[in-house]
C-alpha atoms as a PDB file:
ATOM      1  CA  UNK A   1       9.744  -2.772  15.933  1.00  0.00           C
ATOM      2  CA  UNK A   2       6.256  -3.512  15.312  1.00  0.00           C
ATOM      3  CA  UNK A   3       4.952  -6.719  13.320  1.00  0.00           C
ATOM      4  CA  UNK A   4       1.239  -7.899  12.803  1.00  0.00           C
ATOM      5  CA  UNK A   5       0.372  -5.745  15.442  1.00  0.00           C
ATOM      6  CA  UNK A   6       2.215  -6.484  18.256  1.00  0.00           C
ATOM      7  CA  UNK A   7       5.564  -4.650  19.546  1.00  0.00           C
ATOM      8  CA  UNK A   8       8.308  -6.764  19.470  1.00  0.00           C
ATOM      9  CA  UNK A   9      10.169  -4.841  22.118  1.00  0.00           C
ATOM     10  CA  UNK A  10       8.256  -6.898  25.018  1.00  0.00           C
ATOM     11  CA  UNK A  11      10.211 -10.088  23.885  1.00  0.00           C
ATOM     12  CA  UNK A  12      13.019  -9.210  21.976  1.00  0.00           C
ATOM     13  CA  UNK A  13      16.055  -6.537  21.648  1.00  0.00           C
ATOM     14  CA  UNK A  14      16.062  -6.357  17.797  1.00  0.00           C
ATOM     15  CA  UNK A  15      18.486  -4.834  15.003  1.00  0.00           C
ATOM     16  CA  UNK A  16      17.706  -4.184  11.729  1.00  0.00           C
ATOM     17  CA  UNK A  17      19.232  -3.309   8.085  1.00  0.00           C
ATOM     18  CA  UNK A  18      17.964  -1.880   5.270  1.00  0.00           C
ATOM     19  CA  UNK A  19      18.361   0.257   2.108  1.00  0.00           C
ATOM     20  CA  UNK A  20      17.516   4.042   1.853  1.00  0.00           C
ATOM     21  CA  UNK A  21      15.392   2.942  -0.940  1.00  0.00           C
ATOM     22  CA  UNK A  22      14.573  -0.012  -3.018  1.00  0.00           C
ATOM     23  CA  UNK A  23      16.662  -0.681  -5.501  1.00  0.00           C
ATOM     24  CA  UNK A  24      15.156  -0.770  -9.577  1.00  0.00           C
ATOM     25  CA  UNK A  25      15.035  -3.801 -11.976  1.00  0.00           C
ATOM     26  CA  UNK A  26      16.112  -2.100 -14.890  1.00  0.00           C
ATOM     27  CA  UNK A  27      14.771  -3.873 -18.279  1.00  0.00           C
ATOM     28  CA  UNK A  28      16.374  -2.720 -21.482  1.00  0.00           C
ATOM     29  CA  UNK A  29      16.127  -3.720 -25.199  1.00  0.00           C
ATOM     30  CA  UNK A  30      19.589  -4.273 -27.424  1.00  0.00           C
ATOM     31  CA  UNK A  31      18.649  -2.820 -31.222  1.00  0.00           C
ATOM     32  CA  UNK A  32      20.291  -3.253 -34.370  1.00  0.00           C
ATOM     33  CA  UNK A  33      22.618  -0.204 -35.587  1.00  0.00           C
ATOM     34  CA  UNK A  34      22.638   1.573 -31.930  1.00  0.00           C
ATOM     35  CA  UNK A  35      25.149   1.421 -29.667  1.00  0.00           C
ATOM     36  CA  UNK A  36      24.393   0.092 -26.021  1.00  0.00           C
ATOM     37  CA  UNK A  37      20.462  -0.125 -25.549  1.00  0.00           C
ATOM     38  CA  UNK A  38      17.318   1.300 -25.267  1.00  0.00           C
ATOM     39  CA  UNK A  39      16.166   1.827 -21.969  1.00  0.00           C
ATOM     40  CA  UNK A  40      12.656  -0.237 -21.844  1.00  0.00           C
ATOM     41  CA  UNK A  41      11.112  -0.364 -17.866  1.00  0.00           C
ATOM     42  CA  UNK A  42      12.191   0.358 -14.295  1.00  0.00           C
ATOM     43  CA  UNK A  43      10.349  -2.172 -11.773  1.00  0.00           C
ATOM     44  CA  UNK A  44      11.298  -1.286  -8.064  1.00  0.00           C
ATOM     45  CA  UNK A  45      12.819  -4.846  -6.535  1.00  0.00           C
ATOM     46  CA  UNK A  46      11.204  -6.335  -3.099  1.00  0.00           C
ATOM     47  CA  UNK A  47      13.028  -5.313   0.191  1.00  0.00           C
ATOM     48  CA  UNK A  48      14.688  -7.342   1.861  1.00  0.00           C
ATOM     49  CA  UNK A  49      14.881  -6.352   6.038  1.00  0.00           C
ATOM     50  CA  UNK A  50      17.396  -8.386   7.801  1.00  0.00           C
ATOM     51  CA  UNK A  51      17.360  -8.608  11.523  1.00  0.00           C
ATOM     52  CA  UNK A  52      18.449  -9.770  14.623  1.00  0.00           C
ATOM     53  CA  UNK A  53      16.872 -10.931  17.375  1.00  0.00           C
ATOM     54  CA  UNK A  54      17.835 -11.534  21.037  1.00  0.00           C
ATOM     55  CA  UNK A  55      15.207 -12.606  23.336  1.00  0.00           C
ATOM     56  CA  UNK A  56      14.995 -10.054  27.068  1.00  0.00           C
ATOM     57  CA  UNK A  57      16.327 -11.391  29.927  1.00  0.00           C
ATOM     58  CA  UNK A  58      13.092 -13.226  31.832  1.00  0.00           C
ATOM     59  CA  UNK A  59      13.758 -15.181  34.562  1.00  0.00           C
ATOM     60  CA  UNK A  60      11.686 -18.139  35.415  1.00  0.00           C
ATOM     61  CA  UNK A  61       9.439 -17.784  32.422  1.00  0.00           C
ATOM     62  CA  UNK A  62       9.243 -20.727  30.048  1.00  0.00           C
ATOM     63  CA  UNK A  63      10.178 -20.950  26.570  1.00  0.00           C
ATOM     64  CA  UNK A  64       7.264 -23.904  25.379  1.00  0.00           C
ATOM     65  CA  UNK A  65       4.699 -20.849  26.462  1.00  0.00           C
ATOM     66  CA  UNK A  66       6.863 -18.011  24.570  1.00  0.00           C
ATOM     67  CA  UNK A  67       7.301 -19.731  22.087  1.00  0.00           C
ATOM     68  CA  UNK A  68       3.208 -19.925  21.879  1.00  0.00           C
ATOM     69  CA  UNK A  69       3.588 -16.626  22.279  1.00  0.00           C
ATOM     70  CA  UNK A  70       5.974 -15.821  19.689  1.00  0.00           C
ATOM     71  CA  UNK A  71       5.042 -18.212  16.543  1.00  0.00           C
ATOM     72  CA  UNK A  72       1.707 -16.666  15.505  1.00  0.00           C
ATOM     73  CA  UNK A  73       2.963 -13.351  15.438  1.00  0.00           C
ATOM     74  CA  UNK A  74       5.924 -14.138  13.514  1.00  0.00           C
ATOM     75  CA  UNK A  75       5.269 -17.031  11.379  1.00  0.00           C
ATOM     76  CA  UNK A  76       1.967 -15.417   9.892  1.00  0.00           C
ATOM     77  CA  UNK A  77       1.033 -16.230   6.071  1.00  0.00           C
ATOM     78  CA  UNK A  78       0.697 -13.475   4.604  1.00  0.00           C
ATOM     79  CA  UNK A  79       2.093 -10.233   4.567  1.00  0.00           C
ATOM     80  CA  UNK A  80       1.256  -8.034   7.640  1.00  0.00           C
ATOM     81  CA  UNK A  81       2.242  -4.445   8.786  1.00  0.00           C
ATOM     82  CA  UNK A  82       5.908  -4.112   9.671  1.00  0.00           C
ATOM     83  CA  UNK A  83       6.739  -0.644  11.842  1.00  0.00           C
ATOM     84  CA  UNK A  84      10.820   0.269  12.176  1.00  0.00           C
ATOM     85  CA  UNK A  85      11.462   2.020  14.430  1.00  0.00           C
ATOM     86  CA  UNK A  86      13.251   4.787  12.786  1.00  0.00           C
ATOM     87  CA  UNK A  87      10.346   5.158  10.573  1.00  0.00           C
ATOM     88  CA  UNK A  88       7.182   5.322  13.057  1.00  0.00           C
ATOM     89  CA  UNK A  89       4.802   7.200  11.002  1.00  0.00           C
ATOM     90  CA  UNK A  90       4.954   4.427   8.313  1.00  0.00           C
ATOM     91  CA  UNK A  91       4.552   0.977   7.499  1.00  0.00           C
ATOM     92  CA  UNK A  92       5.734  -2.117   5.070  1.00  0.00           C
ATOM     93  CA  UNK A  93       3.501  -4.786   4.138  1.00  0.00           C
ATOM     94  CA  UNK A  94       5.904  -7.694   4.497  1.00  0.00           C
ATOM     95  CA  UNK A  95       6.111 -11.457   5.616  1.00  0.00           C
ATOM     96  CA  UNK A  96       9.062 -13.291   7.436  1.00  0.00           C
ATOM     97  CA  UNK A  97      10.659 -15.538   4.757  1.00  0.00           C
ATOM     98  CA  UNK A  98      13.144 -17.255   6.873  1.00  0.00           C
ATOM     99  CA  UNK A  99      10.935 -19.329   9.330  1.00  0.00           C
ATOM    100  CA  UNK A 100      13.629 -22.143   9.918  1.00  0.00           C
ATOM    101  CA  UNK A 101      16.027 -19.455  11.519  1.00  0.00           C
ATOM    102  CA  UNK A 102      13.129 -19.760  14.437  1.00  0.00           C
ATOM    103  CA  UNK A 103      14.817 -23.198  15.535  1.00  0.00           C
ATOM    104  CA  UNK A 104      18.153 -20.952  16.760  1.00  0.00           C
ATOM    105  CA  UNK A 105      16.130 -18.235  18.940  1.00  0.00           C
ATOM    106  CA  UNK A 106      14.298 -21.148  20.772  1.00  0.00           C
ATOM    107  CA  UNK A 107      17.951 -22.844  21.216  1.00  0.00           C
ATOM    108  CA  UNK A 108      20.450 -20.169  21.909  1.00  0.00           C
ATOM    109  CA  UNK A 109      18.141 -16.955  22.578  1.00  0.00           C
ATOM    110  CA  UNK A 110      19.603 -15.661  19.511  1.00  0.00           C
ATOM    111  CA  UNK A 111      18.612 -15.669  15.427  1.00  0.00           C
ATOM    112  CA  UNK A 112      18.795 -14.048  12.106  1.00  0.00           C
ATOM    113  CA  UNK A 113      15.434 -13.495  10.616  1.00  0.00           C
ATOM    114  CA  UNK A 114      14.806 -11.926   7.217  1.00  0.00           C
ATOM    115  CA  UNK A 115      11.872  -9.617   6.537  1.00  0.00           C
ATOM    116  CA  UNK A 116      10.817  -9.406   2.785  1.00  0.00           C
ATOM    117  CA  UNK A 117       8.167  -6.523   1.253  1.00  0.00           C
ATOM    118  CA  UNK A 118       7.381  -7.542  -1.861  1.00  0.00           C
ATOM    119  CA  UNK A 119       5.559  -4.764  -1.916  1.00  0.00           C
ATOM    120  CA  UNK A 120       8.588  -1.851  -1.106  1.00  0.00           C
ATOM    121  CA  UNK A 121       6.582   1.376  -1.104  1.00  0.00           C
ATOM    122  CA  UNK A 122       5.479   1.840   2.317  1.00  0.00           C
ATOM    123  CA  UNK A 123       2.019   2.785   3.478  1.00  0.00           C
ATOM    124  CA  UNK A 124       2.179   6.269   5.442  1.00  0.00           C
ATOM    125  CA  UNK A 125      -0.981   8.008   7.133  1.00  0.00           C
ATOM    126  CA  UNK A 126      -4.737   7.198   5.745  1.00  0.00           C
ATOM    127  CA  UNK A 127      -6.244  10.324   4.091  1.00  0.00           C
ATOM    128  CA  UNK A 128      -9.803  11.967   2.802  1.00  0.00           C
ATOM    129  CA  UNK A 129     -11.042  14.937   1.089  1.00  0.00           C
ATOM    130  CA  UNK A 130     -14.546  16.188   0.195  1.00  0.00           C
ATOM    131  CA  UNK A 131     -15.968  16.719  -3.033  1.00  0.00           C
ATOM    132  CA  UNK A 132     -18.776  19.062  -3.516  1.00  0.00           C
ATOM    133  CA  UNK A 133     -18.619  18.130  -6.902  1.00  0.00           C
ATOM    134  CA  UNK A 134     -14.671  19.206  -6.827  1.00  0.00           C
ATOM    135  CA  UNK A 135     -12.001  19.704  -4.381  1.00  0.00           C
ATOM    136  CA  UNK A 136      -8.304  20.659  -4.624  1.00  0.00           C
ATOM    137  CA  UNK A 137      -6.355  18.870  -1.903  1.00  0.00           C
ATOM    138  CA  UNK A 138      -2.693  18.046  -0.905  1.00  0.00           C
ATOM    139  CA  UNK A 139      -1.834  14.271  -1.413  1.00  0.00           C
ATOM    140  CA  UNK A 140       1.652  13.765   0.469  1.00  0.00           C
ATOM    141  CA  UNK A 141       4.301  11.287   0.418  1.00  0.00           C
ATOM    142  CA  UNK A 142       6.563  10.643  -2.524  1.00  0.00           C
ATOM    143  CA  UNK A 143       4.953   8.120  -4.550  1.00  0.00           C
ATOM    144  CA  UNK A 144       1.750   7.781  -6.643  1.00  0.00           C
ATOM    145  CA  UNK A 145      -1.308   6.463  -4.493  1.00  0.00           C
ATOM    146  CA  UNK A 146      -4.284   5.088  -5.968  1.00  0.00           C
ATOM    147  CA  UNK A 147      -7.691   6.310  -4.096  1.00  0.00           C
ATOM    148  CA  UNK A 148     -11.160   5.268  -3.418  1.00  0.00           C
ATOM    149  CA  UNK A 149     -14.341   7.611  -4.650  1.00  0.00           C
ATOM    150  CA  UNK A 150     -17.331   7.355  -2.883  1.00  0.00           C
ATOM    151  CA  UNK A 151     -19.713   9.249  -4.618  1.00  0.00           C
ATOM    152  CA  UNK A 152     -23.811  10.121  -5.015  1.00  0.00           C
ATOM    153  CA  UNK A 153     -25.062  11.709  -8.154  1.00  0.00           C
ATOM    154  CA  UNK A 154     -26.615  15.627  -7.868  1.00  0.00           C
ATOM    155  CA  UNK A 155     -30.175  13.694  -8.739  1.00  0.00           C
ATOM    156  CA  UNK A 156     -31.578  11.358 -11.867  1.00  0.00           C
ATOM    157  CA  UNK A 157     -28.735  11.171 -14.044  1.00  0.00           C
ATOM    158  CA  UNK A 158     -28.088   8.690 -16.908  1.00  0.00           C
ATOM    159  CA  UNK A 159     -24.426   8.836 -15.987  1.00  0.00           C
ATOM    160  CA  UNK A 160     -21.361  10.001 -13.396  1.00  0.00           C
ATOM    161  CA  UNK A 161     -17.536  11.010 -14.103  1.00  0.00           C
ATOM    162  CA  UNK A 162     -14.728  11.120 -11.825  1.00  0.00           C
ATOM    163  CA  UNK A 163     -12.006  13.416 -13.676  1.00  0.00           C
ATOM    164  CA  UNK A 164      -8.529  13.943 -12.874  1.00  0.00           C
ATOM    165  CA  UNK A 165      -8.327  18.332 -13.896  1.00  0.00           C
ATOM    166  CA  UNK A 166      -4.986  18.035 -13.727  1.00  0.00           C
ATOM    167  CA  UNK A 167      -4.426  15.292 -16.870  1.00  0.00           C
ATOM    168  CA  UNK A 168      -7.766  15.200 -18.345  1.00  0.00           C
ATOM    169  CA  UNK A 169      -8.231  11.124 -17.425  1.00  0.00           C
ATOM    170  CA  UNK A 170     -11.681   9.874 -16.189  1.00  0.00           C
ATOM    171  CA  UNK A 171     -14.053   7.579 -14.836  1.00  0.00           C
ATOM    172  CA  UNK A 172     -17.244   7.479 -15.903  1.00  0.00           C
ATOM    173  CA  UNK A 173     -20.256   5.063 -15.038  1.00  0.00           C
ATOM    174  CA  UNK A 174     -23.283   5.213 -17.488  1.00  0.00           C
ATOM    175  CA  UNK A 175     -26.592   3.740 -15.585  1.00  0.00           C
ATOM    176  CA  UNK A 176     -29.636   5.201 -14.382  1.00  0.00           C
ATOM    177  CA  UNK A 177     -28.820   6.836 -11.133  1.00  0.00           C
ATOM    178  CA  UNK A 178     -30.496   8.642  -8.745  1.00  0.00           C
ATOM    179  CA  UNK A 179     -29.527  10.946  -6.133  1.00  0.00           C
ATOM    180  CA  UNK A 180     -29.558   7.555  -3.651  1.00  0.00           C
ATOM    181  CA  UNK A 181     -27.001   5.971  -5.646  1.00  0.00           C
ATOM    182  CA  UNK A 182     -24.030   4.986  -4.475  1.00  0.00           C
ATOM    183  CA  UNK A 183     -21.149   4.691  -7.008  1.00  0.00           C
ATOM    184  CA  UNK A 184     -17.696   3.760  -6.231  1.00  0.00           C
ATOM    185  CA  UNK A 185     -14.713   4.294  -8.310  1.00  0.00           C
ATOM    186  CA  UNK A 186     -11.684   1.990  -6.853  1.00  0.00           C
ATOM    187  CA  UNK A 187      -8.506   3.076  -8.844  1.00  0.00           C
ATOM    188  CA  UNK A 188      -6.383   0.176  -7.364  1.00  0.00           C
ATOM    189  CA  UNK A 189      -8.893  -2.944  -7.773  1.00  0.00           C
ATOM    190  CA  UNK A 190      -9.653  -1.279 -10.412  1.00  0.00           C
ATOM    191  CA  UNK A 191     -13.240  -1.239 -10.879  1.00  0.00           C
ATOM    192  CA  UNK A 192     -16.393   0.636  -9.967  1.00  0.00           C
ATOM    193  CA  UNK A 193     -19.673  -0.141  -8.376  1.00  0.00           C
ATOM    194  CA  UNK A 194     -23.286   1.032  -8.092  1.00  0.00           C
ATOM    195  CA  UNK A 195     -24.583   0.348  -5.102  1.00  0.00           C
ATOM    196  CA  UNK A 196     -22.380  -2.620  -4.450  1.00  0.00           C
ATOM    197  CA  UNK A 197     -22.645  -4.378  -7.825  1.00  0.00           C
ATOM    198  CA  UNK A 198     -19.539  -4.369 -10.133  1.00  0.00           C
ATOM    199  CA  UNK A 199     -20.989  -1.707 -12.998  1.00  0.00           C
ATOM    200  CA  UNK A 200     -18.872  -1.447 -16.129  1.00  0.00           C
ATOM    201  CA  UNK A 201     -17.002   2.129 -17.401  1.00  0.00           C
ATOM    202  CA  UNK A 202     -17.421   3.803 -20.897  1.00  0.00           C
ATOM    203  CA  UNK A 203     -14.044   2.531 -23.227  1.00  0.00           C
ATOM    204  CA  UNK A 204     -12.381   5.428 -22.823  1.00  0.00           C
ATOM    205  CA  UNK A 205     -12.325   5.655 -19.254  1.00  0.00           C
ATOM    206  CA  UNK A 206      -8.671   5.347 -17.680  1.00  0.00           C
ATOM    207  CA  UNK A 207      -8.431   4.386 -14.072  1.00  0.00           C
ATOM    208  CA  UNK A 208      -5.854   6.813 -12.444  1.00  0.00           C
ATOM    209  CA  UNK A 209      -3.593   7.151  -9.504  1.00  0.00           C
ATOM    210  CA  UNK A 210      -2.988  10.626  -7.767  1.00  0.00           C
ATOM    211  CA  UNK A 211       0.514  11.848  -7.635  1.00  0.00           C
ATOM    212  CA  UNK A 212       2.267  13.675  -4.766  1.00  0.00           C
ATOM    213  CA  UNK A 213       1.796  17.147  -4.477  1.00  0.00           C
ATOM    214  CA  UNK A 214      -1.434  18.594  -5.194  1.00  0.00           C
ATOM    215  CA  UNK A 215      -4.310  16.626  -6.492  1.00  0.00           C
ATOM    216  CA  UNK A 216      -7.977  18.405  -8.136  1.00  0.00           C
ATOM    217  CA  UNK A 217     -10.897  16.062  -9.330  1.00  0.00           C
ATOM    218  CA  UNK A 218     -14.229  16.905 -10.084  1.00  0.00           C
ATOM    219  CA  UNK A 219     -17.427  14.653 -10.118  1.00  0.00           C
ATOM    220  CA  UNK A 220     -19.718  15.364 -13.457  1.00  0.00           C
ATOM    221  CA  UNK A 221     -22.520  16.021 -10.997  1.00  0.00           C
ATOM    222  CA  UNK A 222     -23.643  15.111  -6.804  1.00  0.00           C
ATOM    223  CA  UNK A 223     -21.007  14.751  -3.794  1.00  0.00           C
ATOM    224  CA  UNK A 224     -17.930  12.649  -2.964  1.00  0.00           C
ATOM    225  CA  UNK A 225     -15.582  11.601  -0.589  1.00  0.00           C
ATOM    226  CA  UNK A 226     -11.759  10.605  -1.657  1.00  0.00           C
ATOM    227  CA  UNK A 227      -9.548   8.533   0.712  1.00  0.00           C
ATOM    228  CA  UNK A 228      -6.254   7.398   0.076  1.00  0.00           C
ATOM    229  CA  UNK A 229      -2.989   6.354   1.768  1.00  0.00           C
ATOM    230  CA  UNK A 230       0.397   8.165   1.562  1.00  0.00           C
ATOM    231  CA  UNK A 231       2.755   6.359  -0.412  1.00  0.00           C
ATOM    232  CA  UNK A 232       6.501   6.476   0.922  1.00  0.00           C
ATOM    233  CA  UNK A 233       9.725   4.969  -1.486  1.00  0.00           C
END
């Protein structure tokens, strides 16, 4: 088990438990004159990793400096990469949410911690294609992923579009840009950029995410790059 970068192994035997998948928050609406309810929104829940810890046998070495050791890994504040290791390939973004526990491993050698992803689809392998001005590319994984263009114009234009062939959404920056410009379309923040300034979209752009399987944009005019990460539920 890996967490905030360092392998827990060297300290600790560890066991863990966890769902096959997350589960779904399911929302639904009761309305007049139908029986049951109208199904309304599925939100996939946090997951919740419990695990237990059990420090290696070390002889002579002392627990004040492991426990130096130890506490920034574990106790950081945010959420940081979590590796299992029946899943080495991917990752969780998660964040230790049961600190006090701590106080029994320094004790007894021994504790339950808890493990919490509020964010449950987890981050698989970091991908790019080329765009030349369009590309048709595998995404992989099994969830939607949102990706980052990178993109310069085919010379003076008074405007660039990212399109998604396969719905018909887009993207499109209107500016004077040159074949030096750099414009960035970020579906996650989401936002775009010309040359590192925040530019604004037409109205009817729609930022998009690209679903698994396979994926075909096409820039209006110019050269791209598209990187993503593989999404794993």
């Amino acid at each position: 088990m890996i967490f905030n970068g360092c392998d827990l192994s060297k300290w600790f035997s560890a066991s863990f438990e966890r769902r096959i998948s997350p589960e779904l928050d399911v929302a639904t609406r009761d309305v007049p004159g139908l029986a049951g309810a109208r199904f309304v929104r599925a939100k996939v829940k946090p997951i919740v990793i419990p695990v237990k810890l059990r420090w290696r046998a070390r002889p002579g070495a002392s627990m004040a400096r492991l426990r130096r050791e130890v506490a920034p890994v574990l106790m950081a504040s945010e959420p940081r990469p979590l590796v299992l290791d029946d899943e080495p390939d991917v990752h969780y973004m998660a964040i230790m949410t049961t600190q006090a526990a701590l106080s029994n491993l320094w004790y007894t050698g021994t504790c339950d911690i808890e493990f919490t992803a509020y964010d449950p689809i987890a981050y698989g392998r970091d991908r790019e294609a080329s765009l030349s001005p369009a590309a048709t590319f595998e995404v992989g994984g099994t969830w939607p992923t949102e990706p980052i263009v990178t993109a310069r114009p085919g010379g003076s234009v008074s405007f660039l579009r990212l399109t998604d062939n396969a719905t018909g959404r887009f993207v499109q920056v209107t500016a004077a840009l040159t074949s030096s410009s750099v414009v960035v379309f970020d579906m996650a923040a989401p936002n775009a950029a010309v040359n590192g300034a925040n530019a604004p979209v037409t109205f009817e752009s729609d930022f998009f995410a690209l679903e698994p399987g396979v994926a075909s944009l096409r820039l209006s005019s110019g050269t791209g790059t598209v990187a993503w990460t593989e999404r794993w539920r």
